[in-house]
Protein backbone atom coordinates (compact mmCIF):
# COMPACT_ATOMS: atom_id res chain seq x y z
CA UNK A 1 -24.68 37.64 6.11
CA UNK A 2 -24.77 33.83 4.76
CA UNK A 3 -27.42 31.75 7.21
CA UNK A 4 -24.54 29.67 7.69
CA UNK A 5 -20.79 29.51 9.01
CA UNK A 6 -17.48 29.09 7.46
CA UNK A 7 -17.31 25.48 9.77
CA UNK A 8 -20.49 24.63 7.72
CA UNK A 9 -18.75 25.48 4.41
CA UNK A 10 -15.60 23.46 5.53
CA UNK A 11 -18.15 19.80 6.37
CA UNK A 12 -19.41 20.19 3.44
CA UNK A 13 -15.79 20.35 1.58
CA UNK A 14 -14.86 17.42 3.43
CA UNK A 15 -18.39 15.82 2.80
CA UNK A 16 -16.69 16.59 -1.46
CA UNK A 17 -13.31 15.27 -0.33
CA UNK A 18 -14.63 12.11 1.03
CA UNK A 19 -17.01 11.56 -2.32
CA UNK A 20 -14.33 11.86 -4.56
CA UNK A 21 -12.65 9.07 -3.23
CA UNK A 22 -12.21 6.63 -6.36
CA UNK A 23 -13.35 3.52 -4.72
CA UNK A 24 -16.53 5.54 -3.82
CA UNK A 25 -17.42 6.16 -7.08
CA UNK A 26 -16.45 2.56 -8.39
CA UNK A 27 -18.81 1.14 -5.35
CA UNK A 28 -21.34 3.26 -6.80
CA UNK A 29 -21.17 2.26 -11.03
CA UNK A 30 -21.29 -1.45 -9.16
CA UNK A 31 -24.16 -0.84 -7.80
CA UNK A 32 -25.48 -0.25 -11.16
CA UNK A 33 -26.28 -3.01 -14.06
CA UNK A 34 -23.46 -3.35 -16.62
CA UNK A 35 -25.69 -1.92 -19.26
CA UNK A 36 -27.38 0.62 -17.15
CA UNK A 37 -26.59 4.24 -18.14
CA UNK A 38 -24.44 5.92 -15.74
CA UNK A 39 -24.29 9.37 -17.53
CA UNK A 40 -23.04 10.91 -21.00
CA UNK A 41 -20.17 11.83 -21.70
CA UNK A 42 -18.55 15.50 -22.53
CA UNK A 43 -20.63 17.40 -20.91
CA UNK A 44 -20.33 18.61 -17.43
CA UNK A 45 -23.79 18.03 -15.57
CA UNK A 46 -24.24 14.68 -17.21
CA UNK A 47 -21.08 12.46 -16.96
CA UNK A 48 -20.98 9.45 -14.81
CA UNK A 49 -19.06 11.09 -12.15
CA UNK A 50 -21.62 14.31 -11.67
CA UNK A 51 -24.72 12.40 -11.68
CA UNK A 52 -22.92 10.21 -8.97
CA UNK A 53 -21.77 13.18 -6.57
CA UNK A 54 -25.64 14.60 -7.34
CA UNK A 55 -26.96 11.30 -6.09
CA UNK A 56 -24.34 10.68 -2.89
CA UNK A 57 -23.78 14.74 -2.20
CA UNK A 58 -27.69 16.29 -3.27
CA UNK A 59 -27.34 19.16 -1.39
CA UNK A 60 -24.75 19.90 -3.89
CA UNK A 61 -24.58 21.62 -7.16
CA UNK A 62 -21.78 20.90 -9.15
CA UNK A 63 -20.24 20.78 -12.97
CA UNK A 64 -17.23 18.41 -13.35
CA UNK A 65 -14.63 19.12 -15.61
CA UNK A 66 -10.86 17.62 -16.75
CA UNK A 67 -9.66 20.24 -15.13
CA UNK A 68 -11.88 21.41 -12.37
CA UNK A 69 -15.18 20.89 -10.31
CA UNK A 70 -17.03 24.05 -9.71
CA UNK A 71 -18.96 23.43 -6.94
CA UNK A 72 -22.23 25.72 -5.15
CA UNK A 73 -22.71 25.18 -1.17
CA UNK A 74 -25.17 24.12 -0.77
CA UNK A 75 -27.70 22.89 -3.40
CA UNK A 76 -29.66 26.50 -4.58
CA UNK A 77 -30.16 27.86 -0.97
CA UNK A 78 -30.77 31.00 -1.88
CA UNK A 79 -30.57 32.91 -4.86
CA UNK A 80 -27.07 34.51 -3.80
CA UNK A 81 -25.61 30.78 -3.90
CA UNK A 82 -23.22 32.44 -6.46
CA UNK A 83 -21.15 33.71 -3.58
CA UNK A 84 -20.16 30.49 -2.25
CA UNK A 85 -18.81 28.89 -5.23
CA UNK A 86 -15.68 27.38 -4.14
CA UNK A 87 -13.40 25.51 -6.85
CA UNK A 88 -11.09 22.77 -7.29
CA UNK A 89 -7.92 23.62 -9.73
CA UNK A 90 -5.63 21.25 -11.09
CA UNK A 91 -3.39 24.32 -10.92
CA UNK A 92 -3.99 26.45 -8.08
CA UNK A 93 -2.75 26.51 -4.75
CA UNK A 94 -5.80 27.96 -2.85
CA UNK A 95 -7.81 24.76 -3.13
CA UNK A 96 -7.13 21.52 -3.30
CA UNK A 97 -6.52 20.04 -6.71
CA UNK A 98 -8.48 18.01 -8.93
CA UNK A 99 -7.54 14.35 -8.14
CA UNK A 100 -5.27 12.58 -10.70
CA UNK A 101 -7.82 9.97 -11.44
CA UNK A 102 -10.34 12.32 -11.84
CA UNK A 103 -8.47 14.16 -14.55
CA UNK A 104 -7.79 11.14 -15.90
CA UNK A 105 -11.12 9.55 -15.81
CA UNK A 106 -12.86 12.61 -17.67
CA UNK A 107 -10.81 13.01 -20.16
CA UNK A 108 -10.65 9.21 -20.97
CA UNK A 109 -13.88 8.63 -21.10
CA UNK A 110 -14.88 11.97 -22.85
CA UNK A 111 -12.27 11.02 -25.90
CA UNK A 112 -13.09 7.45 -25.83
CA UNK A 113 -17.45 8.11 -26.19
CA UNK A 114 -17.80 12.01 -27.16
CA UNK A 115 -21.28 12.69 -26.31
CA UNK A 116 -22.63 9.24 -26.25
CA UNK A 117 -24.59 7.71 -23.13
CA UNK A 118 -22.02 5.78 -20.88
CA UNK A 119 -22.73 2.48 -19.04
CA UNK A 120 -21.91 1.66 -15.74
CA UNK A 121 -19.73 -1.53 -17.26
CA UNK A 122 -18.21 1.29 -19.98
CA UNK A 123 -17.26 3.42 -17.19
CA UNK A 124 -15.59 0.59 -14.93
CA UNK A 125 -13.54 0.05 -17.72
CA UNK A 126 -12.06 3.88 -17.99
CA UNK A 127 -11.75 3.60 -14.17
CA UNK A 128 -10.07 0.36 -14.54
CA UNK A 129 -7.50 1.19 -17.69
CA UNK A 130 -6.71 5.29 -15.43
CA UNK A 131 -5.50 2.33 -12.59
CA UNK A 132 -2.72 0.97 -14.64
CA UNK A 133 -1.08 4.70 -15.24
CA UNK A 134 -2.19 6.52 -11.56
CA UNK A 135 -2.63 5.24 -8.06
CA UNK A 136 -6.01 4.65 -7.78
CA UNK A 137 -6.59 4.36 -3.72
């Protein structure tokens, strides 16, 4: 038995929901300097957008993708963490999907900087050019 109940599990997904509101995450790169790095890009525990959700969400342990964001509830609780790995699917109907921007935002700034440290200014500017093509609310 997990030391903690499926109403636990569901806070926390709304705690994710919440986060991964794109004017959250734009508050957040403001916060930061214009030359300050935010991340690097392409890889999935160091873009901008993970190292934000590990600084506003630390309980949680996550990998961001295009396509998907694994996530672990909660942050290594015990070593059978495994079994609560919940996911979010651009393409499946248990859970809900990937946001556009996200999606968006990934694989913009992954094509546009390959591996390279981002900025916080560098990634306002992916967020900013994803707003012209998707509803960023």
């Amino acid at each position: 038995m997990l030391p903690f109940s499926n109403e636990d599990i569901q806070l926390w997904r709304g705690q994710l929901i919440d986060a991964l509101q794109p004017e959250k995450f734009r508050s957040w790169l403001l916060r930061h300097g214009a030359g300050e790095i935010v991340g690097l890009a392409g890889g999935v525990c160091t873009c901008p957008l993970h190292c934000y959700l590990a600084e506003v969400l630390p309980w949680l342990d996550a990998s961001v993708g295009k396509w998907q964001i694994n996530t672990f509830f909660p942050f290594k609780l015990n070593e059978s963490h495994h079994a609560l790995q919940l996911y979010y699917f651009a393409d499946f109907d248990k859970y809900p999907p990937v946001p556009q921007w996200v999606t968006l935002f990934v694989g913009d700034l992954d094509s546009q900087y390959g591996h390279d440290p981002v900025t916080a200014s560098q990634a306002l500017a992916v967020l900013d050019s994803i707003a012209q093509t998707v509803t960023v609310h």
